[in-house]
PDB file of N, CA and C in Angstrom:
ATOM      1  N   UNK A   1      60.274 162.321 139.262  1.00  0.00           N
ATOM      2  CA  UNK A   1      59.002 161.723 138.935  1.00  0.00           C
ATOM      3  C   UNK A   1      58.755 161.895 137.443  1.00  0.00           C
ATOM      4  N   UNK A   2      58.396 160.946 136.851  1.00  0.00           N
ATOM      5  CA  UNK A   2      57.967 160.644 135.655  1.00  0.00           C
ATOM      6  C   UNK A   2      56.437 160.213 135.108  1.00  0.00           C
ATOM      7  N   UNK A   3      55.521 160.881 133.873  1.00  0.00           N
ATOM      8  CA  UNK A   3      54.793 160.091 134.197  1.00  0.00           C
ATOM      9  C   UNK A   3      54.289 160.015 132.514  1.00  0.00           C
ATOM     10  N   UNK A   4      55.865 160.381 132.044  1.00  0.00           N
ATOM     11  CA  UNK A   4      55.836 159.737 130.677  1.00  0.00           C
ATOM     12  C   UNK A   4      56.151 158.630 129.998  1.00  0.00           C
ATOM     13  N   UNK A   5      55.190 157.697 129.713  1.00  0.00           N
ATOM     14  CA  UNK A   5      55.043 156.106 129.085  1.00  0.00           C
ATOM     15  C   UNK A   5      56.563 155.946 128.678  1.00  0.00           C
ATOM     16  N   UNK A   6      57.601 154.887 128.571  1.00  0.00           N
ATOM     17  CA  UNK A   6      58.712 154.403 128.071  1.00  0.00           C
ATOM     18  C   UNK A   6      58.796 154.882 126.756  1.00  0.00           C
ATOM     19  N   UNK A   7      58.003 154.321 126.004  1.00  0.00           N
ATOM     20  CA  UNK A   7      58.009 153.983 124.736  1.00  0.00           C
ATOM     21  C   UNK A   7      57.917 155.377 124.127  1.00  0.00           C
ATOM     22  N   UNK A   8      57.018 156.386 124.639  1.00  0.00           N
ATOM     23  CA  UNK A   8      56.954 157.644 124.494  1.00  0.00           C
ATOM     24  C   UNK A   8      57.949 158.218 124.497  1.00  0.00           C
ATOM     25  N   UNK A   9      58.841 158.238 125.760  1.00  0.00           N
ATOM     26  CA  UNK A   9      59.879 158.958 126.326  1.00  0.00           C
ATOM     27  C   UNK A   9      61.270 158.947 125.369  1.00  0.00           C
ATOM     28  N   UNK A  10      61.137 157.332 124.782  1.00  0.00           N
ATOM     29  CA  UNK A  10      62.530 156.713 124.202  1.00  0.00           C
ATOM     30  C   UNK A  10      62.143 157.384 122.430  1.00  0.00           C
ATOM     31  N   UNK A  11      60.738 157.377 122.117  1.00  0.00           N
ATOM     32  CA  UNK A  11      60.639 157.859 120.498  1.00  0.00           C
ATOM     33  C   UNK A  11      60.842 159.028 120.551  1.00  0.00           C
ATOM     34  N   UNK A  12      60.691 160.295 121.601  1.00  0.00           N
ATOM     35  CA  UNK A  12      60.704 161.570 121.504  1.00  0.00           C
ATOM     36  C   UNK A  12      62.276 161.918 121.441  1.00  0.00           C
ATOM     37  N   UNK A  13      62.851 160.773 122.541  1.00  0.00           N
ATOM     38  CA  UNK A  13      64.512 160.701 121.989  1.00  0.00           C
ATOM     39  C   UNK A  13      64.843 160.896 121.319  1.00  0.00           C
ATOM     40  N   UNK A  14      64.388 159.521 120.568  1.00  0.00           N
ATOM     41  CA  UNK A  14      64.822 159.275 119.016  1.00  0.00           C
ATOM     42  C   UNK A  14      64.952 160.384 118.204  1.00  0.00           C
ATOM     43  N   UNK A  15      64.108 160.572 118.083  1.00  0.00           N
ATOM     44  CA  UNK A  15      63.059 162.166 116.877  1.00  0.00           C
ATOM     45  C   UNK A  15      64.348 163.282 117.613  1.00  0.00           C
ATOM     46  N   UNK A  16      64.466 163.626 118.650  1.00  0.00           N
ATOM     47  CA  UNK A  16      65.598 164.822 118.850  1.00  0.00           C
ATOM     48  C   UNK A  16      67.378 164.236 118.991  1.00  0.00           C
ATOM     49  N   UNK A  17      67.510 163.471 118.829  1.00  0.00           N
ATOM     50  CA  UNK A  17      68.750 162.549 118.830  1.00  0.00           C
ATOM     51  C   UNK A  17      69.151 162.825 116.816  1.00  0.00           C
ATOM     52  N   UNK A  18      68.036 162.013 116.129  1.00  0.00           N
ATOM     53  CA  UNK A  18      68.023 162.885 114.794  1.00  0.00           C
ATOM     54  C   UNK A  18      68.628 163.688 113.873  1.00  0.00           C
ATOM     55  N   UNK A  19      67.886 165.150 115.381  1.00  0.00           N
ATOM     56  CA  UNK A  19      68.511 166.339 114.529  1.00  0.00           C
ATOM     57  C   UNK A  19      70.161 166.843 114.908  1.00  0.00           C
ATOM     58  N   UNK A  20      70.320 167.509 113.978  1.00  0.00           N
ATOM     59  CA  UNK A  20      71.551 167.602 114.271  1.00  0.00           C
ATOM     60  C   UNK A  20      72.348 168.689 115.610  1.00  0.00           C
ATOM     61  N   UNK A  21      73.143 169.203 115.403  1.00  0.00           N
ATOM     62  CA  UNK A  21      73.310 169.655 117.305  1.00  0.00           C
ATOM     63  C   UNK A  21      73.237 170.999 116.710  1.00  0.00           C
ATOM     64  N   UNK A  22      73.354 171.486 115.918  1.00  0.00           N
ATOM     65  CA  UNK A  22      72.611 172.970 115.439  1.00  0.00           C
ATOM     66  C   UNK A  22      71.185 173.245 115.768  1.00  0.00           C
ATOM     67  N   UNK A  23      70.202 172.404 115.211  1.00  0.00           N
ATOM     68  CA  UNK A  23      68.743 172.735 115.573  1.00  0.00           C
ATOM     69  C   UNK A  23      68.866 172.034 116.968  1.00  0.00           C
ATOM     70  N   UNK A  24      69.187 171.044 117.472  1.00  0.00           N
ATOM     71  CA  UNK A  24      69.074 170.968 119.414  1.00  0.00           C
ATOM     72  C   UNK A  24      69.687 172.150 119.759  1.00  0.00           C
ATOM     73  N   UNK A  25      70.769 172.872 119.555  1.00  0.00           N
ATOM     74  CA  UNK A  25      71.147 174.011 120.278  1.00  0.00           C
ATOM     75  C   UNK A  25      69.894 175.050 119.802  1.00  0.00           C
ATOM     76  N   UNK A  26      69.848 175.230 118.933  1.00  0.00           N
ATOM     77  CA  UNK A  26      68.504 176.364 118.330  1.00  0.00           C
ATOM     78  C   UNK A  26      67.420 176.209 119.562  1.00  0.00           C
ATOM     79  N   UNK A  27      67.293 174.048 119.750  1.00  0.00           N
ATOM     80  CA  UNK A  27      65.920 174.301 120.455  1.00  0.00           C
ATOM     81  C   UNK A  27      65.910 175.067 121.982  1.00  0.00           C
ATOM     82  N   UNK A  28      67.330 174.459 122.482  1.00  0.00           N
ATOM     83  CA  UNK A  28      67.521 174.346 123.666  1.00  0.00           C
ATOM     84  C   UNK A  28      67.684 175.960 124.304  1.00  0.00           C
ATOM     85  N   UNK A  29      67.870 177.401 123.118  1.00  0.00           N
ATOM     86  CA  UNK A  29      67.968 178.766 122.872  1.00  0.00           C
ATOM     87  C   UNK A  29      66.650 179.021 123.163  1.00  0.00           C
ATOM     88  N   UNK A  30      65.898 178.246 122.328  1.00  0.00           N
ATOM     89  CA  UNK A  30      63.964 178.704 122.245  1.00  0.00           C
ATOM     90  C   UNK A  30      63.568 178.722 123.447  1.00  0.00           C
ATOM     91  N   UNK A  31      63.916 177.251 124.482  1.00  0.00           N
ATOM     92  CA  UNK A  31      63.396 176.986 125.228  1.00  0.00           C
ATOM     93  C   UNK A  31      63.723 177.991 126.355  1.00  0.00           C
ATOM     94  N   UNK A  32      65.008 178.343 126.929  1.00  0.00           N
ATOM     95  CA  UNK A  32      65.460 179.226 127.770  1.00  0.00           C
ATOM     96  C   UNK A  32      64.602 180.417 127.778  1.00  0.00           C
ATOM     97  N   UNK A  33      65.258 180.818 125.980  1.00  0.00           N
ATOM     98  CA  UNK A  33      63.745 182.330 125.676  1.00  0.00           C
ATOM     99  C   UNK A  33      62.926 181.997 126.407  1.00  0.00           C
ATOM    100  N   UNK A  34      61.882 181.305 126.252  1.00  0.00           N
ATOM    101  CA  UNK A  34      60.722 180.711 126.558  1.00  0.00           C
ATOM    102  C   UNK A  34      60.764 181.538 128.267  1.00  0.00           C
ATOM    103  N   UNK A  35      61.284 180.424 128.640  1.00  0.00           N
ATOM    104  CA  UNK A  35      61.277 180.368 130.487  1.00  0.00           C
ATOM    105  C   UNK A  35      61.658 181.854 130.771  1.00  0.00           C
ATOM    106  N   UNK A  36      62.386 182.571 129.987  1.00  0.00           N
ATOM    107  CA  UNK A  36      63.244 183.430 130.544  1.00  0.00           C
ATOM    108  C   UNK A  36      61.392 184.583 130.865  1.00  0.00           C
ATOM    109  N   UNK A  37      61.160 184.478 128.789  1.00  0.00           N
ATOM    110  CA  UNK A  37      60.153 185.794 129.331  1.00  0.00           C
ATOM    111  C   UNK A  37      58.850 185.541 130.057  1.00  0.00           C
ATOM    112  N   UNK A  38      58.782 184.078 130.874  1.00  0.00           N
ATOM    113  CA  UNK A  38      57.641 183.496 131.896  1.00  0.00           C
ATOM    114  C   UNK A  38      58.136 184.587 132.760  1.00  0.00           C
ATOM    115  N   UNK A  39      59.230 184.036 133.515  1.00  0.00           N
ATOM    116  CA  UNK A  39      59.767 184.564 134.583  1.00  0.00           C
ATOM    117  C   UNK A  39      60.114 186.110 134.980  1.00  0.00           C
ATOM    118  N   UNK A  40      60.417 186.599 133.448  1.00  0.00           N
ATOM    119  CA  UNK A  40      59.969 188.223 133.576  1.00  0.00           C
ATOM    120  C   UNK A  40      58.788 188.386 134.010  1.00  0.00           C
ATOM    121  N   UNK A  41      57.771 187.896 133.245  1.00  0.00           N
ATOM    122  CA  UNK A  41      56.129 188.106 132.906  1.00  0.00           C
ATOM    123  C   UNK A  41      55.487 188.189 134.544  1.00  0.00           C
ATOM    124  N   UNK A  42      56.077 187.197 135.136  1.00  0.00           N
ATOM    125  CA  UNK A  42      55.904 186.939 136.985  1.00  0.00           C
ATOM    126  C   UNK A  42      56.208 187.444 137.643  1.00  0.00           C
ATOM    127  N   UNK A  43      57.382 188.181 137.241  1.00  0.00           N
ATOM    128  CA  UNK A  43      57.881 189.285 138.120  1.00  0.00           C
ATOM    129  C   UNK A  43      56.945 190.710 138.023  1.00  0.00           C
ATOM    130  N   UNK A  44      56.828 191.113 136.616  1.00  0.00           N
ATOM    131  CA  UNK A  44      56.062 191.902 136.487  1.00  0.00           C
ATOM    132  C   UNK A  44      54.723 192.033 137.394  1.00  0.00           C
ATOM    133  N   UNK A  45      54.164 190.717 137.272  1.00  0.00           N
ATOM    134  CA  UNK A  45      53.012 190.630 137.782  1.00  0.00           C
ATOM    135  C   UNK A  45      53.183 190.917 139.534  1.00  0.00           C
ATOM    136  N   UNK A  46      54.095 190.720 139.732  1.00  0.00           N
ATOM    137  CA  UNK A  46      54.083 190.191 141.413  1.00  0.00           C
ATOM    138  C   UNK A  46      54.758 191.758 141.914  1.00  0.00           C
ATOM    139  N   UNK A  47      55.187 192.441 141.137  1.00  0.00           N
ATOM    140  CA  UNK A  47      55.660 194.178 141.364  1.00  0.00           C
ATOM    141  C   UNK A  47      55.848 194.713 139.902  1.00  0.00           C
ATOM    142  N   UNK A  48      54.197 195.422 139.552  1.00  0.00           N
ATOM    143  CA  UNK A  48      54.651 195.844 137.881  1.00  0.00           C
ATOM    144  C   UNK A  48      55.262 197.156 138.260  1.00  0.00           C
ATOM    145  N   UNK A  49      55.845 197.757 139.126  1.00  0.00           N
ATOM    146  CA  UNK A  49      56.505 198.868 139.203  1.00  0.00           C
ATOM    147  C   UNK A  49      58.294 198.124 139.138  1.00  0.00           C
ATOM    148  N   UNK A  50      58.375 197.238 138.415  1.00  0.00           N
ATOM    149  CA  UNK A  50      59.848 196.892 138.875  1.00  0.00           C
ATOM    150  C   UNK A  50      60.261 197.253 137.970  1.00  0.00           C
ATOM    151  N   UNK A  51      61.769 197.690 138.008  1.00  0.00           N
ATOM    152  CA  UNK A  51      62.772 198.327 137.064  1.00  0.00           C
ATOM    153  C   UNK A  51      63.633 197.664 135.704  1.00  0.00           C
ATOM    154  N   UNK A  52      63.978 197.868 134.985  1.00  0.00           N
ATOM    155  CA  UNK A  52      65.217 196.689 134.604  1.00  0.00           C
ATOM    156  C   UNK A  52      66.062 196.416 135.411  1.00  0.00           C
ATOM    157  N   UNK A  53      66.552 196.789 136.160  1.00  0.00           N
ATOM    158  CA  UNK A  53      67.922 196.817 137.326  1.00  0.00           C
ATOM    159  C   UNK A  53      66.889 195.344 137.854  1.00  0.00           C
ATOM    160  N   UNK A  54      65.719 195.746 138.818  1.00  0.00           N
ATOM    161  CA  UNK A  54      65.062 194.871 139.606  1.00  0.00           C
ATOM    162  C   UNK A  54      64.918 194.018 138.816  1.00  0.00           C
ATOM    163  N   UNK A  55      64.398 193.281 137.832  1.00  0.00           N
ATOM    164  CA  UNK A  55      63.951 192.589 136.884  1.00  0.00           C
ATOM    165  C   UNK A  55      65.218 191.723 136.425  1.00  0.00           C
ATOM    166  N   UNK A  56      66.591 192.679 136.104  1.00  0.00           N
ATOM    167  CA  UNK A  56      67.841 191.942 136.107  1.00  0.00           C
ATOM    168  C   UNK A  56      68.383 190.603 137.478  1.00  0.00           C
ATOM    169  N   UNK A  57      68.004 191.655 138.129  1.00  0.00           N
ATOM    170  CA  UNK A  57      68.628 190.856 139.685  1.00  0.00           C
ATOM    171  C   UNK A  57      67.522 189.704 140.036  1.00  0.00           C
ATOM    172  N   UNK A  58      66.102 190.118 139.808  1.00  0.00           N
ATOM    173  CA  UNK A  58      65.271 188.714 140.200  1.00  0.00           C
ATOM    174  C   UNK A  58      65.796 187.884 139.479  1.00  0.00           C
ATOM    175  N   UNK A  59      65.733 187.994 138.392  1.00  0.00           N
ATOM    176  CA  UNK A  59      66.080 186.794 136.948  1.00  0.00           C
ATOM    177  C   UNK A  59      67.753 186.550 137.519  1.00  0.00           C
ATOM    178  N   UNK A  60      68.546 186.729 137.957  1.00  0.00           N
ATOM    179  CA  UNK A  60      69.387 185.925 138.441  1.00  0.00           C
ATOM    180  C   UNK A  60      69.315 185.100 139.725  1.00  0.00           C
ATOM    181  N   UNK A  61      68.745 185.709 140.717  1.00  0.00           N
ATOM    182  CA  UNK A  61      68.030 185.099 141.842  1.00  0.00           C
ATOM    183  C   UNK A  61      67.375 183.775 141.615  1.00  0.00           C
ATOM    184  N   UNK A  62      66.730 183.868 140.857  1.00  0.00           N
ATOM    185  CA  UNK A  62      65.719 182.747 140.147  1.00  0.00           C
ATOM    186  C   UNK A  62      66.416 181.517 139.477  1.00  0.00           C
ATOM    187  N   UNK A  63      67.495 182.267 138.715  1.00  0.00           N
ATOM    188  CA  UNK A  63      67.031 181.190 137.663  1.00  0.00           C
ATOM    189  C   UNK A  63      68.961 180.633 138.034  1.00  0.00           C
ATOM    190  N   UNK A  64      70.229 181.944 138.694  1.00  0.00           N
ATOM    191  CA  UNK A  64      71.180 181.066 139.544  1.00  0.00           C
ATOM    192  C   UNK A  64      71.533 181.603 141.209  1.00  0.00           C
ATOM    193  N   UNK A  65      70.372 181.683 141.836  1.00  0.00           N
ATOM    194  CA  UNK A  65      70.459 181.988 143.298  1.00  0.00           C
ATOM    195  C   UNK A  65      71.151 180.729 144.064  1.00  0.00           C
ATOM    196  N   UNK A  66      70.566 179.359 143.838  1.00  0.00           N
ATOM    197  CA  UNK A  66      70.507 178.597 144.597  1.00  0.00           C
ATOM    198  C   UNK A  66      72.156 178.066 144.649  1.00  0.00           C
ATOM    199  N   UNK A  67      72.839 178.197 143.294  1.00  0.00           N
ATOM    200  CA  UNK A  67      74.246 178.254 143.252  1.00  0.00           C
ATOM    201  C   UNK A  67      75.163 179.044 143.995  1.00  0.00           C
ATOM    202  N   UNK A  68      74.640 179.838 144.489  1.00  0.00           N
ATOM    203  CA  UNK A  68      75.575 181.011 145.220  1.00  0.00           C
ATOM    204  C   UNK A  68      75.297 180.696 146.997  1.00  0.00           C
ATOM    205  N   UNK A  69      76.373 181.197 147.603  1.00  0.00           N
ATOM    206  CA  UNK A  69      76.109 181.417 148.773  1.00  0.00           C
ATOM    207  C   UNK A  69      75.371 182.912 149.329  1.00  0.00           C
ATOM    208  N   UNK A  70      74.909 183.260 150.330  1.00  0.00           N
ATOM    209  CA  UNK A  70      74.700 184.293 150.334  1.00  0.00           C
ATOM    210  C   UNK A  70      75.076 185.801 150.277  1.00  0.00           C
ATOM    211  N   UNK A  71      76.552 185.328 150.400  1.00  0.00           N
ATOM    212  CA  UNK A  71      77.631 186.669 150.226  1.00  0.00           C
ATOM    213  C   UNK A  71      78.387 186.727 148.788  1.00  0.00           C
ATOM    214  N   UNK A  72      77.749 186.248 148.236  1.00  0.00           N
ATOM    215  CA  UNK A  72      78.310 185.966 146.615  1.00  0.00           C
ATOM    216  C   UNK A  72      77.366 186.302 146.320  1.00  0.00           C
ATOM    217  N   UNK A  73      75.958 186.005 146.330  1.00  0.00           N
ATOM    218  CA  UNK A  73      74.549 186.776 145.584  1.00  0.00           C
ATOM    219  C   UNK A  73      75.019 188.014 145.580  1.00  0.00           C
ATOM    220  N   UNK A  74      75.126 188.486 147.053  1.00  0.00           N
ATOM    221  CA  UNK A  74      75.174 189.738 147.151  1.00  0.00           C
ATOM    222  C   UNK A  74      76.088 190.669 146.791  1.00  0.00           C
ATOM    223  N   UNK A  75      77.199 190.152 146.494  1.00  0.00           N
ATOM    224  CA  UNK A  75      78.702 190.533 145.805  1.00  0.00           C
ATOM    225  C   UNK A  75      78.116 190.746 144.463  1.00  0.00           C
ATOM    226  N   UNK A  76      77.574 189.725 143.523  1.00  0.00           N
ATOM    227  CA  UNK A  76      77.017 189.840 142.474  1.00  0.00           C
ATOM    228  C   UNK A  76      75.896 190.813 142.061  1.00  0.00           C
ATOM    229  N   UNK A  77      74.944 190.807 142.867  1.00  0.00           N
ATOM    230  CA  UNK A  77      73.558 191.384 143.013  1.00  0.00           C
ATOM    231  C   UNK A  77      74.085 193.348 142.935  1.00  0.00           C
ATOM    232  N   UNK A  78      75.316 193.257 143.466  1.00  0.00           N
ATOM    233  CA  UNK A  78      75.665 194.407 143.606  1.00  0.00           C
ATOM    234  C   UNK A  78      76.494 195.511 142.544  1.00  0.00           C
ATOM    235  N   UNK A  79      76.438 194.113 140.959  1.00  0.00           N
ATOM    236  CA  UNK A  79      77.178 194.548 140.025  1.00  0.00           C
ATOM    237  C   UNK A  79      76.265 194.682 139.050  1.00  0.00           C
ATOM    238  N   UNK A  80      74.658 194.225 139.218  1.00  0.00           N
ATOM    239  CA  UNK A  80      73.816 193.822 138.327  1.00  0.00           C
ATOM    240  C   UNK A  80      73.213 195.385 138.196  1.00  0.00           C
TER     241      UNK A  80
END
């Protein structure tokens, strides 16, 4: 679902098409940052007693759970 205008969608292109693949990689670094310390920030909130260990393993859960099967999370989950 989209419910950004064409013309919008295709100039914001433009404008990041532009720059060169140094500052898109820079942005595309920011942006991850970004999400990454939401998703800490939520965890915190939802158990502020959680650990780094815990905090490690949600943030993989999250952000590549859905890639794994369940005996591979847990293979993994178990190295984190």
């Amino acid at each position: 679902m989209t419910d950004t205008d064409l013309l919008i969608e295709s100039r914001f292109l433009e404008m990041v098409m532009k720059k060169s693949g140094q500052e898109r990689l820079k942005m595309g670094f920011s942006m991850f940052d970004m999400a990454r310390k939401q998703v800490v920030a939520s965890i915190k909130m939802d158990n502020p007693q959680s650990s780094k260990s815990d905090i490690k393993r949600e943030l993989f859960l999250r952000f590549y759970g859905q890639d794994f099967s369940p005996e591979e999370q847990k293979k993994i989950l178990s190295q984190l």
